[in-house]
Protein backbone atom coordinates (compact mmCIF):
# COMPACT_ATOMS: atom_id res chain seq x y z
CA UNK A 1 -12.81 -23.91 36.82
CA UNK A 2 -11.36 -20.52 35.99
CA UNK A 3 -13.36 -18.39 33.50
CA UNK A 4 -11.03 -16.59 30.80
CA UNK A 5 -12.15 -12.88 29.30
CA UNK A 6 -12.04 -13.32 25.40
CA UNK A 7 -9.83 -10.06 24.46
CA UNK A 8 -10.48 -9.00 20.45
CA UNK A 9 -7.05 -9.49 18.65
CA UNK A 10 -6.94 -5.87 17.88
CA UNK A 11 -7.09 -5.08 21.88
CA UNK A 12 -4.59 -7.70 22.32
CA UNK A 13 -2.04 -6.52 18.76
CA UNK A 14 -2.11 -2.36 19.99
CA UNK A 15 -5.20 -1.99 17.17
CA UNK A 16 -3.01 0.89 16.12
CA UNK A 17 -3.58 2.09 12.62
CA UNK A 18 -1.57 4.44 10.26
CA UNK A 19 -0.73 7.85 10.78
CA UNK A 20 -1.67 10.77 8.78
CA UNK A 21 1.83 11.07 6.86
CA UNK A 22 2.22 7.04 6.40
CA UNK A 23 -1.56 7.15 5.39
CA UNK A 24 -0.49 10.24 2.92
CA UNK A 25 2.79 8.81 1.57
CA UNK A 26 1.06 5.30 0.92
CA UNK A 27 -1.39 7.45 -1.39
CA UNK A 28 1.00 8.88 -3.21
CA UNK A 29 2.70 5.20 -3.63
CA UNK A 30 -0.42 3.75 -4.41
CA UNK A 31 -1.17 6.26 -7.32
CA UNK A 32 1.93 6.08 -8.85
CA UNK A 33 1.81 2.14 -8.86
CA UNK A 34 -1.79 1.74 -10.21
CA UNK A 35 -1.57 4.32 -12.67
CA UNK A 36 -1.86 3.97 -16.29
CA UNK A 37 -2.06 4.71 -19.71
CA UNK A 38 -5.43 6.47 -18.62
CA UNK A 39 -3.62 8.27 -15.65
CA UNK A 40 -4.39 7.64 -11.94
CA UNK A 41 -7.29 5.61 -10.78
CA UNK A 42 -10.17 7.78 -9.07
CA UNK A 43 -9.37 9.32 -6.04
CA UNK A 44 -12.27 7.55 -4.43
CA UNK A 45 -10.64 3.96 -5.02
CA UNK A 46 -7.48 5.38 -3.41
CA UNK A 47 -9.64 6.53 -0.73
CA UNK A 48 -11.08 3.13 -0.33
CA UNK A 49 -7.72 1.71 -0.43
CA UNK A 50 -5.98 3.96 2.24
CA UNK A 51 -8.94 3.09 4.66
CA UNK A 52 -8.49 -0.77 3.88
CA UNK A 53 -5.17 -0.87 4.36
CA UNK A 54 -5.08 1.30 7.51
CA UNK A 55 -8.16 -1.46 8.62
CA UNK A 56 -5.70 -4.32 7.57
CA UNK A 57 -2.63 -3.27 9.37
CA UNK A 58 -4.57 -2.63 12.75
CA UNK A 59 -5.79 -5.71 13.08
CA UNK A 60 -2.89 -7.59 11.74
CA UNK A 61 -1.17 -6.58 14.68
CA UNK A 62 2.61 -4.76 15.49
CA UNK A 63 4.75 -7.16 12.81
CA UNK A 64 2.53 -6.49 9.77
CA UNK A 65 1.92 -2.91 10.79
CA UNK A 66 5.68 -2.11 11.29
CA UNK A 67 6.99 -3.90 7.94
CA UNK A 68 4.23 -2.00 5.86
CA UNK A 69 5.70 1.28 7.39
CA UNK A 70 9.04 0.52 7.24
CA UNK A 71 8.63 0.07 3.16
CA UNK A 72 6.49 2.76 2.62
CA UNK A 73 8.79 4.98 4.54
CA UNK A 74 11.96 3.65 2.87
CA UNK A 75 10.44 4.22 -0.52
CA UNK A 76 9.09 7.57 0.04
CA UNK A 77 12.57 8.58 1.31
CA UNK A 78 14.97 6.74 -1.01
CA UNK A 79 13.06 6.57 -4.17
CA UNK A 80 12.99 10.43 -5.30
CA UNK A 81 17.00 10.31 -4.31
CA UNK A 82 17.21 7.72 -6.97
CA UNK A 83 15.98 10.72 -9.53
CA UNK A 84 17.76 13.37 -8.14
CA UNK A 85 14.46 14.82 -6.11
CA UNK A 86 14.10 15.59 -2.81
CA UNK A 87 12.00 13.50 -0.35
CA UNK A 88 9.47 12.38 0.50
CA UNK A 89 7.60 10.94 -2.36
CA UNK A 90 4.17 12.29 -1.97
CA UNK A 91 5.67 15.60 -3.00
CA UNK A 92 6.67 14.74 -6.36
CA UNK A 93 4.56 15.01 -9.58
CA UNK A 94 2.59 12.12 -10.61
CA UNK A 95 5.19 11.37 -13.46
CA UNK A 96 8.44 11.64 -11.26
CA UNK A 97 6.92 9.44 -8.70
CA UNK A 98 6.46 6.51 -11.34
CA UNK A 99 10.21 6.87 -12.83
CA UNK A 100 11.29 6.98 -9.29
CA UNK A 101 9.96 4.36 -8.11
CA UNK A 102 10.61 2.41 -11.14
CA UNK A 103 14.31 3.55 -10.76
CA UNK A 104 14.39 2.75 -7.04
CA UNK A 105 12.91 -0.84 -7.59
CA UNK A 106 15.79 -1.46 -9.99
CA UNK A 107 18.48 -0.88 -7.49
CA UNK A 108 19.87 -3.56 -4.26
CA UNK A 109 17.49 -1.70 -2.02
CA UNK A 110 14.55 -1.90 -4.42
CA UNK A 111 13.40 -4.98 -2.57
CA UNK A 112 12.57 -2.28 0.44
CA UNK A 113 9.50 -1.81 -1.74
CA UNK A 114 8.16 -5.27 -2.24
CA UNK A 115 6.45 -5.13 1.22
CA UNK A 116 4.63 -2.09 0.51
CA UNK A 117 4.01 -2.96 -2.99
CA UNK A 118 2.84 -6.63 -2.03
CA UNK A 119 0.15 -5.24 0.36
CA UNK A 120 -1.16 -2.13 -1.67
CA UNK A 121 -1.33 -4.21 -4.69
CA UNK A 122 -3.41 -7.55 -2.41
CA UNK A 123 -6.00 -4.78 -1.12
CA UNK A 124 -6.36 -2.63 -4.30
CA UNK A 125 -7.31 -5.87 -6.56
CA UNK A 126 -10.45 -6.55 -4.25
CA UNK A 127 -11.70 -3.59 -5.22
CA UNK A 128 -15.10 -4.48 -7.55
CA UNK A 129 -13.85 -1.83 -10.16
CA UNK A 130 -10.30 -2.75 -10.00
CA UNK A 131 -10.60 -6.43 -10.57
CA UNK A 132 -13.06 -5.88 -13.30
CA UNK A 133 -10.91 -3.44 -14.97
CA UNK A 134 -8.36 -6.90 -14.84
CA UNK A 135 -10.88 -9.60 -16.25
CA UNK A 136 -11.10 -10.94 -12.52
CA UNK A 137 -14.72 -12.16 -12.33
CA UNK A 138 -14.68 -14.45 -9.19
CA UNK A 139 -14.26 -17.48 -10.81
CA UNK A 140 -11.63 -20.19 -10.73
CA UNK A 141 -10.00 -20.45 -13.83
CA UNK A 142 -11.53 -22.81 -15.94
CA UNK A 143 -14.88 -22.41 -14.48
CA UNK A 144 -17.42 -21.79 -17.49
């Protein structure tokens, strides 16, 4: 009988997580896409979110980690051109960023940001504040 070594998936997937201008660009994404009427959410949500993501993509493994970049990357590149800005992104004011973004998501590459968008937007709702600030209160709909 051979013995096998258990390996933890992140040892097996690279356990690689984001670098420190993916990490800063998907900020700056982030904040533009959750903010609102009452401007940006608190920097220590987006904190919290950066971390989880960064958490989510290294154990995910390559695949997950390499789509994530390659939309955050495209936006921050492509979406300020859509404006009229230079890139990247994260060096825009808070206002250009949203009506670049919005702009860029209206064009045939837009869809470049669904993957970025898809996974901020999964990890930013499980936030306690967040999901209150929706009505989410852990319940099923319907449950009383």
């Amino acid at each position: 009988m051979t013995i096998r070594r258990v390996v933890p998936p992140d040892r097996i997937l690279g356990g690689k997580g984001l670098s420190r201008a993916l990490k800063q660009d998907a900020r700056a994404l982030a904040e533009a896409y959750f903010s609102g009427e009452q401007g940006p959410p608190p920097a220590s949500r987006l904190d919290w979110l950066i971390e989880e993501i960064d958490d989510f993509v290294r154990h995910a493994g390559p695949r997950a980690r390499m789509t994530f970049q390659g939309a955050v990357k495209a936006v921050s590149a492509l979406a300020p051109v859509a404006i009229g800005k230079l890139p990247p992104l994260r060096k825009l004011k808070l206002e250009d960023r949203v009506r670049a973004i919005e702009k860029f998501e209206a064009t045939q590459l837009g869809l470049a940001a669904l993957g970025a968008k898809a996974m901020l937007c999964i990890i930013y709702y499980e936030h306690p504040d967040a999901a209150a600030e929706i009505g989410f209160d852990g319940k099923c709909m319907g449950d009383s």
